[in-house]
N, C-alpha and C. Protein backbone atom coordinates (compact mmCIF):
# COMPACT_ATOMS: atom_id res chain seq x y z
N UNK A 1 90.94 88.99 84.08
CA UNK A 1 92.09 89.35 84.90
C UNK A 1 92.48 88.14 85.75
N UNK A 2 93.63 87.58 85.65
CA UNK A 2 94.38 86.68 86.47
C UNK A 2 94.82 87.00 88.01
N UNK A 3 93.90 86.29 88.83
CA UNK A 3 94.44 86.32 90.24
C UNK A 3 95.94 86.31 90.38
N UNK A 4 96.25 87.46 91.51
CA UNK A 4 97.99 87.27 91.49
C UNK A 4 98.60 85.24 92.14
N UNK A 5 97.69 85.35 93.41
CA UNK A 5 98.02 84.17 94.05
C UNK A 5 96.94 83.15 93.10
N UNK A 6 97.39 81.79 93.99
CA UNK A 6 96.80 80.65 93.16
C UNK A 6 95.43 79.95 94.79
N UNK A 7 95.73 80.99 95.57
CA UNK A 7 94.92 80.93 96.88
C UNK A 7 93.49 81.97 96.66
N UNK A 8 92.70 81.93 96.95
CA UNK A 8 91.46 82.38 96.69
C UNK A 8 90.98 83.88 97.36
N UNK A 9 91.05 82.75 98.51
CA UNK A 9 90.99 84.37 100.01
C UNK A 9 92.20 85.12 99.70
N UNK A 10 93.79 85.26 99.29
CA UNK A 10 94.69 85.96 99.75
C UNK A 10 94.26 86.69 97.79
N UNK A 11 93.45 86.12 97.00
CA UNK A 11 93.35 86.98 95.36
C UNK A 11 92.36 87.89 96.10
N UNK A 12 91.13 87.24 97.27
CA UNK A 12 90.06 88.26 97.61
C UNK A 12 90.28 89.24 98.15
N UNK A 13 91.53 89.15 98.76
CA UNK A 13 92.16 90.21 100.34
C UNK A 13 92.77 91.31 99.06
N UNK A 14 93.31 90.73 97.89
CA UNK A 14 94.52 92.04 96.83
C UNK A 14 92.80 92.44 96.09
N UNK A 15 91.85 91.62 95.99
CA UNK A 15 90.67 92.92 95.14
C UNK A 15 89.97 94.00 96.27
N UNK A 16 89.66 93.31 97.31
CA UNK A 16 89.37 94.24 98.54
C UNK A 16 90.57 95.49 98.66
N UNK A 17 91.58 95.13 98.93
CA UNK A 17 92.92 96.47 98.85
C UNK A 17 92.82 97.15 98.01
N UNK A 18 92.61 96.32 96.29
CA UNK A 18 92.44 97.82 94.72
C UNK A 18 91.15 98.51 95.50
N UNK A 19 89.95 97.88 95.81
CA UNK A 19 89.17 98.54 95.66
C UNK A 19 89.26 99.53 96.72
N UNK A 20 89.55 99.38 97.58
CA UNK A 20 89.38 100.79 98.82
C UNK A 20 90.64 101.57 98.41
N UNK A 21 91.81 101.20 98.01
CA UNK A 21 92.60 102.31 97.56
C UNK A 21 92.28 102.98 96.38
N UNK A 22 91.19 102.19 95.62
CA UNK A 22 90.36 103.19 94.21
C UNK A 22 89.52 104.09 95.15
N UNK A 23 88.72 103.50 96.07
CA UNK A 23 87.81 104.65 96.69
C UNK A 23 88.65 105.69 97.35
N UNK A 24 89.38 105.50 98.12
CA UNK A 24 90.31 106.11 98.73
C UNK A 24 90.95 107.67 97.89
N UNK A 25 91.88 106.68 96.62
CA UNK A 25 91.81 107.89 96.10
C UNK A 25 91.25 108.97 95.13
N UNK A 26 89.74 108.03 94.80
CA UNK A 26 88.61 109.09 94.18
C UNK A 26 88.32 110.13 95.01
N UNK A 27 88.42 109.81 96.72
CA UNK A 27 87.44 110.70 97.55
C UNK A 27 88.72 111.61 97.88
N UNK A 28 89.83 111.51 97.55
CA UNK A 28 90.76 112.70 97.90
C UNK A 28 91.12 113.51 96.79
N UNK A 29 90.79 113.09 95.41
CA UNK A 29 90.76 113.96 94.74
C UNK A 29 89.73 114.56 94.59
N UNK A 30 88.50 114.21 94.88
CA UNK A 30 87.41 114.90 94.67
C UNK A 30 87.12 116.38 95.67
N UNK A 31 87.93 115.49 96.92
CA UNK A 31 88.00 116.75 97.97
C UNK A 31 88.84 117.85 97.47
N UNK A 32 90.35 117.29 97.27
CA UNK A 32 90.93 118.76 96.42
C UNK A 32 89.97 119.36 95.34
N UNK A 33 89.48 118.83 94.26
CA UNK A 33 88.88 119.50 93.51
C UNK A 33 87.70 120.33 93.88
N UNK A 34 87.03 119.75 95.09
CA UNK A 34 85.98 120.74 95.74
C UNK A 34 86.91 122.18 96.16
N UNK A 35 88.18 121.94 96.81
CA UNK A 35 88.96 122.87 98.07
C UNK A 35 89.14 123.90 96.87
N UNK A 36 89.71 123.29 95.90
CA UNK A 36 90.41 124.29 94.09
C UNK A 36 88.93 124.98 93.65
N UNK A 37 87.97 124.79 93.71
CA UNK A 37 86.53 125.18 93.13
C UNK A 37 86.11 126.28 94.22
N UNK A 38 86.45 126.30 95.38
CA UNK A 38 85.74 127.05 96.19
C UNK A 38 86.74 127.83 96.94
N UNK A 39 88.13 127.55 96.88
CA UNK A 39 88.97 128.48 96.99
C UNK A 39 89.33 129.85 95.83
């Protein structure tokens, strides 16, 4: 996968952002799917 920038820290700052908006939105679907399971 090709860094967007040609700067190092500002490619590290956009994999840090995917990754907490991947965690981010694993842990909110997982919560609905708990709320749908136990509702």
């Amino acid at each position: 996968m090709e860094p967007i920038a040609p700067n190092p820290f500002t490619s590290f700052v956009f994999y840090i952002f995917i990754a907490c908006a991947i965690i981010i939105i694993s842990y909110t679907c997982n919560f609905y799917y708990l709320a749908f399971l136990s509702g």
